[in-house]
Structures are given as C-alpha cells and as structure tokens.
C-alpha atoms as a PDB file:
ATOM      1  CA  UNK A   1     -42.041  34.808  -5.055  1.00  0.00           C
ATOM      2  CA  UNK A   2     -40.169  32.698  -2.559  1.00  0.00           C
ATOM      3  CA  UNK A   3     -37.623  30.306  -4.190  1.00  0.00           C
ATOM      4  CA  UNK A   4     -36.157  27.091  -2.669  1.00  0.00           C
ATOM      5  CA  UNK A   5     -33.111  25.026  -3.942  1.00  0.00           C
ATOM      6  CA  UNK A   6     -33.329  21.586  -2.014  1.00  0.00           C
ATOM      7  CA  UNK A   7     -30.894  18.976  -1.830  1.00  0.00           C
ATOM      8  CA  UNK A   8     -29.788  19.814  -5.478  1.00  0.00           C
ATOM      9  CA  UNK A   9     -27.223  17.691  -7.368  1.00  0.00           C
ATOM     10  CA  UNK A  10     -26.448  18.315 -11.019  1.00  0.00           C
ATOM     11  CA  UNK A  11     -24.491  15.986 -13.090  1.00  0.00           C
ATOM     12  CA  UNK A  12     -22.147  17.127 -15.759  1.00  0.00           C
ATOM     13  CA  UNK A  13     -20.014  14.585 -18.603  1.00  0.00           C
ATOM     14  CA  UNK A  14     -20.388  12.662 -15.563  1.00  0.00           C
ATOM     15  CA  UNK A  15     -19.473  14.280 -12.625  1.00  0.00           C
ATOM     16  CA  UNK A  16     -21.427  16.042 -10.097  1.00  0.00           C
ATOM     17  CA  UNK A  17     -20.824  19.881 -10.511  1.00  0.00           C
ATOM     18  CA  UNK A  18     -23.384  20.366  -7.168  1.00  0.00           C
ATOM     19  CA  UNK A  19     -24.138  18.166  -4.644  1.00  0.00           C
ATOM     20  CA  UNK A  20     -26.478  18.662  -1.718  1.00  0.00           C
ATOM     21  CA  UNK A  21     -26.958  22.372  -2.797  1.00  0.00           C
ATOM     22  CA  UNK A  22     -30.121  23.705  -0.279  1.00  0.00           C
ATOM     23  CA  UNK A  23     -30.711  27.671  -0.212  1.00  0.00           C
ATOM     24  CA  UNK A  24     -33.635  30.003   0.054  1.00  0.00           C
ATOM     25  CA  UNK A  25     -34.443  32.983  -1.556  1.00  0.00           C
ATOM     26  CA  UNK A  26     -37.000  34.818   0.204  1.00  0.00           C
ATOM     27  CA  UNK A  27     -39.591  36.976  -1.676  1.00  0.00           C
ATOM     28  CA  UNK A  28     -38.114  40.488  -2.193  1.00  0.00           C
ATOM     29  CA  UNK A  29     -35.040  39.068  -1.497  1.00  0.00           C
ATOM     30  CA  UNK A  30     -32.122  39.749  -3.391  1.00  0.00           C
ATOM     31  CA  UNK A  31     -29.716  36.508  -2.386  1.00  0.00           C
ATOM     32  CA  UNK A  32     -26.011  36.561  -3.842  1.00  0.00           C
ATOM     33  CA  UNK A  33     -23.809  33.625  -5.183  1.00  0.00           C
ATOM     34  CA  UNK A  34     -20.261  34.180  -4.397  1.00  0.00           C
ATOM     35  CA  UNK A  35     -17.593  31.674  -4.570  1.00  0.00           C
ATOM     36  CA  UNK A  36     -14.594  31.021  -7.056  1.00  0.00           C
ATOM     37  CA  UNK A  37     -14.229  30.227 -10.491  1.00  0.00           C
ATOM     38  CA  UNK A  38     -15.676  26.744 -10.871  1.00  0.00           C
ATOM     39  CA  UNK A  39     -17.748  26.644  -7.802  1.00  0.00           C
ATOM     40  CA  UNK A  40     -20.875  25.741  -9.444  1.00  0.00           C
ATOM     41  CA  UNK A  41     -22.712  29.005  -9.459  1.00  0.00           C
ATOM     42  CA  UNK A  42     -23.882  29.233 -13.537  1.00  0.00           C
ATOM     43  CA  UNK A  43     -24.573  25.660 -13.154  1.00  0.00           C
ATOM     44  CA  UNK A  44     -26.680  26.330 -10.325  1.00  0.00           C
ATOM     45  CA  UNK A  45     -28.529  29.419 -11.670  1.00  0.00           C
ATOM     46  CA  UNK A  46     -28.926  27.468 -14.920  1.00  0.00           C
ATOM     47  CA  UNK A  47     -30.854  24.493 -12.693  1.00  0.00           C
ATOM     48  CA  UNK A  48     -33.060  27.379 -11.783  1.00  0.00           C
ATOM     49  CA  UNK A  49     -34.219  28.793 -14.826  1.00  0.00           C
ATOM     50  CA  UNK A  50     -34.210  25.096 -15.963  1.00  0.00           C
ATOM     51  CA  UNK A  51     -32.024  25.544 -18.615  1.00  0.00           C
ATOM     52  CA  UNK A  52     -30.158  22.311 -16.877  1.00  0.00           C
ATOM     53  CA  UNK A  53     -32.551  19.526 -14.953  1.00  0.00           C
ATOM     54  CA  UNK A  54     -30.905  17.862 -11.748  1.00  0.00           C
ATOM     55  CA  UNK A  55     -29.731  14.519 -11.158  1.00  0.00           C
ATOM     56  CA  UNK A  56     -31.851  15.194  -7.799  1.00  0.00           C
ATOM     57  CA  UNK A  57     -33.146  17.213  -5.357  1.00  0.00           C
ATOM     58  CA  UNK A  58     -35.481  20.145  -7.003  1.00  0.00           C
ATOM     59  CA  UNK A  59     -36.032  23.672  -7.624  1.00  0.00           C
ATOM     60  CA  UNK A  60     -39.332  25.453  -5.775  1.00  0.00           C
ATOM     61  CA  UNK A  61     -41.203  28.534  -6.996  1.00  0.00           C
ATOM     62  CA  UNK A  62     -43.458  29.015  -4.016  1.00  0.00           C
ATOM     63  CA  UNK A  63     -44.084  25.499  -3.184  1.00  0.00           C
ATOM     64  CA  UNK A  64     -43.847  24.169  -6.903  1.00  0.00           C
ATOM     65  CA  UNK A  65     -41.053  22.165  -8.894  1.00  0.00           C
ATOM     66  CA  UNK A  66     -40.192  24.303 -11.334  1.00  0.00           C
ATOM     67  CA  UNK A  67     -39.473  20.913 -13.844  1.00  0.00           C
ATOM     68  CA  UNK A  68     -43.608  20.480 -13.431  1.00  0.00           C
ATOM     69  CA  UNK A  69     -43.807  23.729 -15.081  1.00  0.00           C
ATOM     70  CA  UNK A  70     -43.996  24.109 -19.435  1.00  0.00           C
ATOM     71  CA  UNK A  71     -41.866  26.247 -20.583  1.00  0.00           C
ATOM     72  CA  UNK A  72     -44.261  29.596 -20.634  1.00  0.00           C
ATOM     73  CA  UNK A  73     -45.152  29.039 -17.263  1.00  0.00           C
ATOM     74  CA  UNK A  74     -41.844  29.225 -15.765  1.00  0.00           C
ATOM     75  CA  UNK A  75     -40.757  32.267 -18.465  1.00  0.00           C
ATOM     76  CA  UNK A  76     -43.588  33.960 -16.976  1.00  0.00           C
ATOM     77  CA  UNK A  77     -42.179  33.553 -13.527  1.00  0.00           C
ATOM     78  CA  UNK A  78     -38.203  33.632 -13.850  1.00  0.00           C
ATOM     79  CA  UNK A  79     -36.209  35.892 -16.458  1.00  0.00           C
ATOM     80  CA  UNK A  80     -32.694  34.928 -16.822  1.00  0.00           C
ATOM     81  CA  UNK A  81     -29.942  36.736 -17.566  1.00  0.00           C
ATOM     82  CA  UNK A  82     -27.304  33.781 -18.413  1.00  0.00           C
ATOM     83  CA  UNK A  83     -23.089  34.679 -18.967  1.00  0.00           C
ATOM     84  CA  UNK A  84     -23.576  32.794 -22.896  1.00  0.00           C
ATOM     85  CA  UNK A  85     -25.002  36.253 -24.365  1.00  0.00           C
ATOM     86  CA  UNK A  86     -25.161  36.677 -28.198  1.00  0.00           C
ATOM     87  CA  UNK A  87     -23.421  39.387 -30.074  1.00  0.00           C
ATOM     88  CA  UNK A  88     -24.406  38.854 -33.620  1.00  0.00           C
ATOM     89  CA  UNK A  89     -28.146  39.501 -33.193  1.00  0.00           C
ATOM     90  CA  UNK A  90     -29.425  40.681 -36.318  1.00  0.00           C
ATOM     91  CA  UNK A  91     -32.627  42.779 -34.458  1.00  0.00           C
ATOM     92  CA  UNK A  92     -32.866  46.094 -33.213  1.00  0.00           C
ATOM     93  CA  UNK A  93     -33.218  46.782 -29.773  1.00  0.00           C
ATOM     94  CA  UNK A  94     -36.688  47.629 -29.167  1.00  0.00           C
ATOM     95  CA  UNK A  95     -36.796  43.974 -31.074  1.00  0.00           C
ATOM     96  CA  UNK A  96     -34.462  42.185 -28.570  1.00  0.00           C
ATOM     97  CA  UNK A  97     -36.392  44.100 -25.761  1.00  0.00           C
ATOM     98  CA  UNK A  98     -39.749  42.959 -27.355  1.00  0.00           C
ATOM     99  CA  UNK A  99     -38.576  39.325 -26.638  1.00  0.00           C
ATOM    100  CA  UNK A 100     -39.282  39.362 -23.195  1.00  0.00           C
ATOM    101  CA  UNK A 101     -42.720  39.890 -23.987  1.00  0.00           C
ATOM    102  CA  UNK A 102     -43.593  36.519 -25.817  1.00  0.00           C
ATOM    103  CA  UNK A 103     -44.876  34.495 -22.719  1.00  0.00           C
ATOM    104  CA  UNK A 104     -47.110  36.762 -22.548  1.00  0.00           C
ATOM    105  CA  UNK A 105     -48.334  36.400 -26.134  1.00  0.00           C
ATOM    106  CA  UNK A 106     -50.150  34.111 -28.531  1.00  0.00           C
ATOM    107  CA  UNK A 107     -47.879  33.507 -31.523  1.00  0.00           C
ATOM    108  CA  UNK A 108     -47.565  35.501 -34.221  1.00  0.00           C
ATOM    109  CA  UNK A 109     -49.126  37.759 -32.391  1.00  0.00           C
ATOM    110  CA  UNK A 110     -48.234  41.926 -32.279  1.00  0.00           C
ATOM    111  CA  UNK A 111     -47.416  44.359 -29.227  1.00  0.00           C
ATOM    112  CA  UNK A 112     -49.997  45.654 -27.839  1.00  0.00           C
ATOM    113  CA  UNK A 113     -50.023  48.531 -25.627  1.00  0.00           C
ATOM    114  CA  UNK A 114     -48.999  47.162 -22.845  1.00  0.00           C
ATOM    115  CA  UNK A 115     -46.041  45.532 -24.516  1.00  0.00           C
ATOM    116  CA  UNK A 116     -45.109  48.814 -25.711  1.00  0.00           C
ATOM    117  CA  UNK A 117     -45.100  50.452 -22.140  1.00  0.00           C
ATOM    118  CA  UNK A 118     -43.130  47.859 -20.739  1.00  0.00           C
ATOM    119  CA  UNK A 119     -40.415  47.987 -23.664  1.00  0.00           C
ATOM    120  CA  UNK A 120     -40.526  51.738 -23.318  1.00  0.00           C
ATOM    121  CA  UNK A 121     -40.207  51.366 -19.346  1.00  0.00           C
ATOM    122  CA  UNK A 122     -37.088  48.532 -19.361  1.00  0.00           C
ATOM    123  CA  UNK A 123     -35.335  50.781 -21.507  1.00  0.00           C
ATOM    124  CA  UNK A 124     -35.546  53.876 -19.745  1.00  0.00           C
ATOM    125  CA  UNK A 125     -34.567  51.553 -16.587  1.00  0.00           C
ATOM    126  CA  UNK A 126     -31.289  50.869 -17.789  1.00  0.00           C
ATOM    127  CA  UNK A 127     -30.643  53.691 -19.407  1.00  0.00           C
ATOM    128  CA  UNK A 128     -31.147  53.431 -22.777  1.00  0.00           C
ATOM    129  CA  UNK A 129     -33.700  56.207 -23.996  1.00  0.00           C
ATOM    130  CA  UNK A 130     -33.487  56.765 -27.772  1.00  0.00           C
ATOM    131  CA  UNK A 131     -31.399  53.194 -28.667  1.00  0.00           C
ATOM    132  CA  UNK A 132     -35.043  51.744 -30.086  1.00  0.00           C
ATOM    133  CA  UNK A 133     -33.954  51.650 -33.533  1.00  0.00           C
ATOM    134  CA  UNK A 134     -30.281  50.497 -33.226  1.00  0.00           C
ATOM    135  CA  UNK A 135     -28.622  47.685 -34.326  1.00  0.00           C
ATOM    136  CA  UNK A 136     -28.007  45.141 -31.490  1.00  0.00           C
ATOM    137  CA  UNK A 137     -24.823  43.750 -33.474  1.00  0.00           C
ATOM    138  CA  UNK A 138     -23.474  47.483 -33.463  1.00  0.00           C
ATOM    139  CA  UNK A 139     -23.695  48.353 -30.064  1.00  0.00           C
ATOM    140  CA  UNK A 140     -20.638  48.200 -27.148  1.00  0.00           C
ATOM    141  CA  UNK A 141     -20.696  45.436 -25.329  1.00  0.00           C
ATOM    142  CA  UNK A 142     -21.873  47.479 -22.183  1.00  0.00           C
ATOM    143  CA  UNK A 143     -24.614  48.733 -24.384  1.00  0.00           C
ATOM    144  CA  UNK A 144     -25.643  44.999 -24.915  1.00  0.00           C
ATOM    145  CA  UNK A 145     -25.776  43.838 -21.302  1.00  0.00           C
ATOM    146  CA  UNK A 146     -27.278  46.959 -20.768  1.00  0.00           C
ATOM    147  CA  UNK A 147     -30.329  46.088 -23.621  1.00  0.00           C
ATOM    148  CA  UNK A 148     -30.378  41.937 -22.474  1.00  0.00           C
ATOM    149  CA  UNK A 149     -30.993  43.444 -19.003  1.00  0.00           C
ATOM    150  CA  UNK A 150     -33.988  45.611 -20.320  1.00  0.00           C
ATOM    151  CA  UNK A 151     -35.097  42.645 -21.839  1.00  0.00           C
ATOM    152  CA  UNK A 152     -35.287  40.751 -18.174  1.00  0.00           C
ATOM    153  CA  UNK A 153     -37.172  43.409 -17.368  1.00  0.00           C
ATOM    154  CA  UNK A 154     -39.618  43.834 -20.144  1.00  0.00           C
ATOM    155  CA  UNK A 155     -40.637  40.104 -19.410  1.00  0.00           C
ATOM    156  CA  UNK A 156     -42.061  41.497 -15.724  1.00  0.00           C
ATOM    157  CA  UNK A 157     -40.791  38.214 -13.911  1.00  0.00           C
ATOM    158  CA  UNK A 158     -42.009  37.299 -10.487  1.00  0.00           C
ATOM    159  CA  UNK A 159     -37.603  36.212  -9.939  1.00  0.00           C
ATOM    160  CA  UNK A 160     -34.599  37.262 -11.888  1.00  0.00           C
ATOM    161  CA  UNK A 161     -31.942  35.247 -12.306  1.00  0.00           C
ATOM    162  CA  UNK A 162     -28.720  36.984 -13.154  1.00  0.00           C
ATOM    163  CA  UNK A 163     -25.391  35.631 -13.460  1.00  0.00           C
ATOM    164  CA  UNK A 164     -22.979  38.557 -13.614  1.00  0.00           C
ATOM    165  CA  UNK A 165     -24.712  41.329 -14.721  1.00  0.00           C
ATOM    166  CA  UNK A 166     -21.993  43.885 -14.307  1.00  0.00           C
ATOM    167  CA  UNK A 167     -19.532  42.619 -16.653  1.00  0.00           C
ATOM    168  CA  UNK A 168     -18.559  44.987 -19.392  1.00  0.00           C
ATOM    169  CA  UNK A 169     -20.293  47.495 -17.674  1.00  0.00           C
ATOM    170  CA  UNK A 170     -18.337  50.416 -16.539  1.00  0.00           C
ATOM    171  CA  UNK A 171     -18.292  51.521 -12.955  1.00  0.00           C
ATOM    172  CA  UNK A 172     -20.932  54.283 -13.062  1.00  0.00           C
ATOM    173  CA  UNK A 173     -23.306  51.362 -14.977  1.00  0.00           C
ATOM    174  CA  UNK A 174     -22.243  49.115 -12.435  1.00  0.00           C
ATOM    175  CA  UNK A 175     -23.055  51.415  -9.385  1.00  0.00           C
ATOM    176  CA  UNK A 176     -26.988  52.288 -11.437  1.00  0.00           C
ATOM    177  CA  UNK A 177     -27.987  48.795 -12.318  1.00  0.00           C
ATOM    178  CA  UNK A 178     -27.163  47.620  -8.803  1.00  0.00           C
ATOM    179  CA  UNK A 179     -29.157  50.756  -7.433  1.00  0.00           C
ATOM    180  CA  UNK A 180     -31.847  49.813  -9.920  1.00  0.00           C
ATOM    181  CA  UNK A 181     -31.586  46.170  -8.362  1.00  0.00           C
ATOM    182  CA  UNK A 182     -32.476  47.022  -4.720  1.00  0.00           C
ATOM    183  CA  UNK A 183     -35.061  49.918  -5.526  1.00  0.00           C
ATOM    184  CA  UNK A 184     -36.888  47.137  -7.208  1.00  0.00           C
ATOM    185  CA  UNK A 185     -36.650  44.612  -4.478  1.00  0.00           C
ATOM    186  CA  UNK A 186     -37.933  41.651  -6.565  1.00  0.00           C
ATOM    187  CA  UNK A 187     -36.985  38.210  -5.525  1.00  0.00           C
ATOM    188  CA  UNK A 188     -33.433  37.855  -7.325  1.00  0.00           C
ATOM    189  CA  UNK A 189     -30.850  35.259  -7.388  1.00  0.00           C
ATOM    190  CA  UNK A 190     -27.512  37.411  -8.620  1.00  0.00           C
ATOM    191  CA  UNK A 191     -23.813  35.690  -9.050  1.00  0.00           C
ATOM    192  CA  UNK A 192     -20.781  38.573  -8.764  1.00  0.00           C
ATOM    193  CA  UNK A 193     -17.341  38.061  -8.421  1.00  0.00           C
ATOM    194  CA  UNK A 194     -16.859  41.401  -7.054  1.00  0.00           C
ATOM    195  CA  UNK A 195     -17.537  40.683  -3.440  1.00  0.00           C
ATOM    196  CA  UNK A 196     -17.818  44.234  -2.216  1.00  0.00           C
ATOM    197  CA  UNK A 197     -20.455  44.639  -4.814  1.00  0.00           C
ATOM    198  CA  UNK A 198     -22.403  41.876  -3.479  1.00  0.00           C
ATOM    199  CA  UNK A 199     -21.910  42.907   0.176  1.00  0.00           C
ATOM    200  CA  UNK A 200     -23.760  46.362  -0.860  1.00  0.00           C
ATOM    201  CA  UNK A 201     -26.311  45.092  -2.961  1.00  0.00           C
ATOM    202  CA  UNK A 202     -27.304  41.354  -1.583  1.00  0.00           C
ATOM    203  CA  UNK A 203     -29.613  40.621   1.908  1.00  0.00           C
ATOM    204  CA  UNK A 204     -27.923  36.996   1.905  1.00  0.00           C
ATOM    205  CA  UNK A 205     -25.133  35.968   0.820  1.00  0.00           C
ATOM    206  CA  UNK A 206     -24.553  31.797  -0.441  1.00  0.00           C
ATOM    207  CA  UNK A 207     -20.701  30.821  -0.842  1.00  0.00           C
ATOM    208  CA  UNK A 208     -20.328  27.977  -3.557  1.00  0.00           C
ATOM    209  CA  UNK A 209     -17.024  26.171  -3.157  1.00  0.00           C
ATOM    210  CA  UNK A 210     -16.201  23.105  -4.452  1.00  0.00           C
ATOM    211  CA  UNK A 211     -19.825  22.540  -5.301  1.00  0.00           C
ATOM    212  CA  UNK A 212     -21.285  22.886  -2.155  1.00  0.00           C
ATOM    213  CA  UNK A 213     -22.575  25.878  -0.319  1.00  0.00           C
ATOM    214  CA  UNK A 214     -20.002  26.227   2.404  1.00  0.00           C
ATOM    215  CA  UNK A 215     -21.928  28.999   3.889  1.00  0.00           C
ATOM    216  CA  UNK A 216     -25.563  31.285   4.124  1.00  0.00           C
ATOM    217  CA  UNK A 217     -26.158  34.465   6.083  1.00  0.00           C
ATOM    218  CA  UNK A 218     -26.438  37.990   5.858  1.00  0.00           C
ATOM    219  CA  UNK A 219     -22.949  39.915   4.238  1.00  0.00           C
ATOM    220  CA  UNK A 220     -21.664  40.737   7.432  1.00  0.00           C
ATOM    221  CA  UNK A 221     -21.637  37.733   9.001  1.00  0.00           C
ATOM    222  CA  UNK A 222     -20.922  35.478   5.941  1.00  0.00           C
ATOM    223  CA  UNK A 223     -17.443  37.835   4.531  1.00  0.00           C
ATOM    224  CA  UNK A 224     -15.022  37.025   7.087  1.00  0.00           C
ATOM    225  CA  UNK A 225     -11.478  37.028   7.171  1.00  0.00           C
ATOM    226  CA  UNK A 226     -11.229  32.845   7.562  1.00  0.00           C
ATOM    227  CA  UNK A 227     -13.674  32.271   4.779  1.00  0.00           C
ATOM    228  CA  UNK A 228     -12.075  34.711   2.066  1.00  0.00           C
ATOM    229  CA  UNK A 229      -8.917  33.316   3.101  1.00  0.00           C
ATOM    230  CA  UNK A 230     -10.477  29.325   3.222  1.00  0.00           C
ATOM    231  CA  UNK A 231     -12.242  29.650  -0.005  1.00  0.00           C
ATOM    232  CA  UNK A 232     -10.789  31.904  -2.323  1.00  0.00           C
ATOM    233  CA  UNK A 233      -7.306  32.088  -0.645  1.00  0.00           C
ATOM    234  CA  UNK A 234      -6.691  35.557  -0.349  1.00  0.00           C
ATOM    235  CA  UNK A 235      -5.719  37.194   2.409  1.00  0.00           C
ATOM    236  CA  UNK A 236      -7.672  40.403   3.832  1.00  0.00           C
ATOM    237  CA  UNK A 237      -9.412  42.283   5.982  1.00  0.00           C
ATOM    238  CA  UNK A 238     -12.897  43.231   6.611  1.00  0.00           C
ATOM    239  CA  UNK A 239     -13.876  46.603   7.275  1.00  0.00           C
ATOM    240  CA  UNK A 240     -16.764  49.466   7.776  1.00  0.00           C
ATOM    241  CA  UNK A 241     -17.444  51.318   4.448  1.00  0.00           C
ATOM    242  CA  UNK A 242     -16.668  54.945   5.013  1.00  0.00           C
ATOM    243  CA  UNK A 243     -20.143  55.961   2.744  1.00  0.00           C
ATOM    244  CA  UNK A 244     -22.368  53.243   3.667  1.00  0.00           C
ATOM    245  CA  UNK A 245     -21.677  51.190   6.642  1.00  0.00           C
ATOM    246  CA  UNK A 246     -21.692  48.263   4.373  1.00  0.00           C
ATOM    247  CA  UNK A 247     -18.518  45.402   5.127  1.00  0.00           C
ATOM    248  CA  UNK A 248     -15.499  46.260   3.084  1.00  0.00           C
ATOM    249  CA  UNK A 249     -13.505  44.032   2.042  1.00  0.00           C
ATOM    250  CA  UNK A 250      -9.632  45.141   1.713  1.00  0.00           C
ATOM    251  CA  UNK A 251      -7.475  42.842  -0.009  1.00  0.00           C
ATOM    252  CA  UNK A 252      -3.742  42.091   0.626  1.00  0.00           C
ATOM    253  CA  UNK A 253      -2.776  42.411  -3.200  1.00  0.00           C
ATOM    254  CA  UNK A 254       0.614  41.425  -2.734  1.00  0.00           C
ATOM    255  CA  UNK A 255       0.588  38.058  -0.998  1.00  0.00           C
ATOM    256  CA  UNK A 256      -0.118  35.193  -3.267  1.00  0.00           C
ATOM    257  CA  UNK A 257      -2.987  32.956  -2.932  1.00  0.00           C
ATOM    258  CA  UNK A 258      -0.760  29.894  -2.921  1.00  0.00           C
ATOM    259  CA  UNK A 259       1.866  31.925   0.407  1.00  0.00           C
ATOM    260  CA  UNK A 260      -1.737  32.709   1.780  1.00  0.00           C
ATOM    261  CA  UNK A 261      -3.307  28.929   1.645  1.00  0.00           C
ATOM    262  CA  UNK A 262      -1.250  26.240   0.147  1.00  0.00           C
ATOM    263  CA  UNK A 263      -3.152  23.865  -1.690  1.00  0.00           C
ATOM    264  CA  UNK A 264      -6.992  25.857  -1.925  1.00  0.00           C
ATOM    265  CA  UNK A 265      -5.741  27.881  -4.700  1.00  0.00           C
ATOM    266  CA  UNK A 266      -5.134  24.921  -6.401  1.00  0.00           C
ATOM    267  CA  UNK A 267      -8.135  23.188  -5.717  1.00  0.00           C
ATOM    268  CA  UNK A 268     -10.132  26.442  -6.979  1.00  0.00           C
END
C-alpha cells in the first residue's frame, strides 16, 4: 500500500520537531529513516501510525488521511513496532503474539483458526518455534523484540512501521530479520542507526536532520562522503561491499566528529 508523508509538521511542548517533512513510500517498498539522534525520525514514524497527530500537513495510505481513519481501520493497515517496548508483560507469548490479531476480531471474542495459523506462522518467522508458553517478562531482551516483531506480523498489515528493530538483537538475528524484511517485500517504513544495515536492506533511503529531510534517493546515491560528513559529522568513505555489491560505508574511527565538522556535532 503506497504511503505519502506531505508537508508534515509536528509540534512538541511547543516546538516543531518536523517541519515540511514530504516522502513516499512506494508499495513493496521498504524506505529507510536515517539521520542522527534527535532528527525527528520516532516522531515521524509515530505521526504515521498516528500515535502523534500533526500540527499540519498529513499522512496518506493510498490516497487517504490516515487521521480520517478509527482506530481498527488503520491497525488493520499499519503495525508498528515503536522503540517504548514493555518488559513487564504479564502474558505468554503466544498471548502477546495473539494481540496482533484483535482488529481483526469482535471483542471478547476467541482465535479462530486462522488466528492460530498466523500466530503459529509469525513465530516461526522470527524464529521462535516452541516459546508459545513462555513468560514474556522472562525472556532476553532479544527474545522480546524478537516476539513484539512476531506480533507485527501476526496482525498481517498492509505497512509496517518499525523504528529500530535490530536493537538487542545479536548480529546473526540482525542479519535474519533483515533477510526476513526484504523476502517479504511489504511496504515498510524502517528507522536504523546502523547505516550499512540500511544500505543492504532499504530501496530508498530519507535522511532526517534537524527535522527536515535533507535528502531522498536510492542508498547509493543518498550515502555519500559530504552528507555523512554534513549530517552526522563523521568522516568516511564509501565503498563496494566485497559479498554484495551493496555501498559500504568505512568510517574514520579516530577523527572526532567535532576535528571532522565544527559546530554539526553540536547541533546533532
């Protein structure tokens, strides 16, 4: 389902946290949000599952404001995965799973078959065969990202809207749930801070800095020297991946930010 931010602003304790924001997420697109700490980018994905409502501008979902939209009609369009993720659940994880299935249902209502199959199926997507009838509150806290993901998926979204899905997952999680990501190719909206992750994984690329989207395109063109160095004041170099052909980005680990670009590590 093709998703369009337009001239977004959203107003926080009374300042604007975006301004102007305008990107497109094309269906079967998975579109990345890069940009420092502060940039906007929860904020922004929070707009789009409307867990925040903008000052202006609007969110689409194929043509229609997603604020027009109850709350079941837009849960049966957009899963989120948000960064604020409980620990202290007192459910097992087939239960938590389950959750994704309640747009779906009348209340009070049981799991039907088909809830069952697509419990079943989220789990065995991320890996989790077997963890049915554990405690939530007892598990690592890969294991938990791992289960909120299956959760996303249970809910069988038309867009999913994650905002760092890889943290606290270790690198051979990492490396399957972003594998699991592109087999899938569902429309996705996806914030990482690891910026060789999101050159593999995303189609298009949106930089957030400052609020604003500073720049749109495809990995290759977007990751360049000037803009690492611009926006998150680093200095490095952009290279061919030796496996994949995918940019690489090599970072000069021992020049400072503020050496590399004065005042922008400040401002970020």
């Amino acid at each position: 389902m093709r998703t369009a931010v337009e001239d977004l602003t959203v107003t926080l304790s009374g300042r604007d946290v975006l301004h102007g924001v305008e990107l497109i997420v094309a269906e079967g697109e998975i579109a990345g949000l890069v940009g420092p700490n502060g940039s906007g980018k929860s904020t922004l994905l929070r707009t789009v599952y409307r867990h925040l409502r903008p000052r202006a501008g609007r969110v689409l979902l194929a043509g229609r404001d997603v604020c027009s939209m109850t709350p079941v009609e837009t849960a049966r369009h957009i899963a989120a995965l948000p960064q604020e993720r409980g620990s202290d659940f007192e459910f097992t994880v087939r239960e938590i799973v389950a959750m994704g299935r309640s747009p779906y249902k009348r209340a009070f209502a049981g799991d039907d078959d088909t809830d069952r199959k697509a419990v079943a199926d989220a789990l065995h997507q991320v890996g989790l065969d077997g963890y049915e009838g554990r405690d939530f509150a007892a598990l690592s806290g890969g294991e938990r990202q791992r289960v909120l993901l299956a959760r996303a998926f249970a809910q069988q979204p038309d867009v999913l809207v994650l905002d760092e899905p890889t943290n606290h997952l270790d690198v051979q999680h990492q490396v399957d749930l972003l594998a699991l990501l592109s087999a899938q190719r569902r429309t996705t909206l996806i914030s990482l801070h690891d910026l060789n992750a999101a050159a593999a994984l995303c189609d298009r690329l949106h930089v957030l800095h400052e609020g604003a989207v500073v720049a749109s395109g495809p990995p290759r063109e977007v990751l360049t020297p000037e803009l690492l160095e611009k926006v998150f004041g680093v200095r490095a170099a952009v290279v061919e991946h030796p496996l994949t052909g995918d940019p690489l980005i090599a970072f000069d680990h021992r020049a400072s930010a503020r050496a590399v670009s004065g005042p922008v590590a400040d401002a970020v």
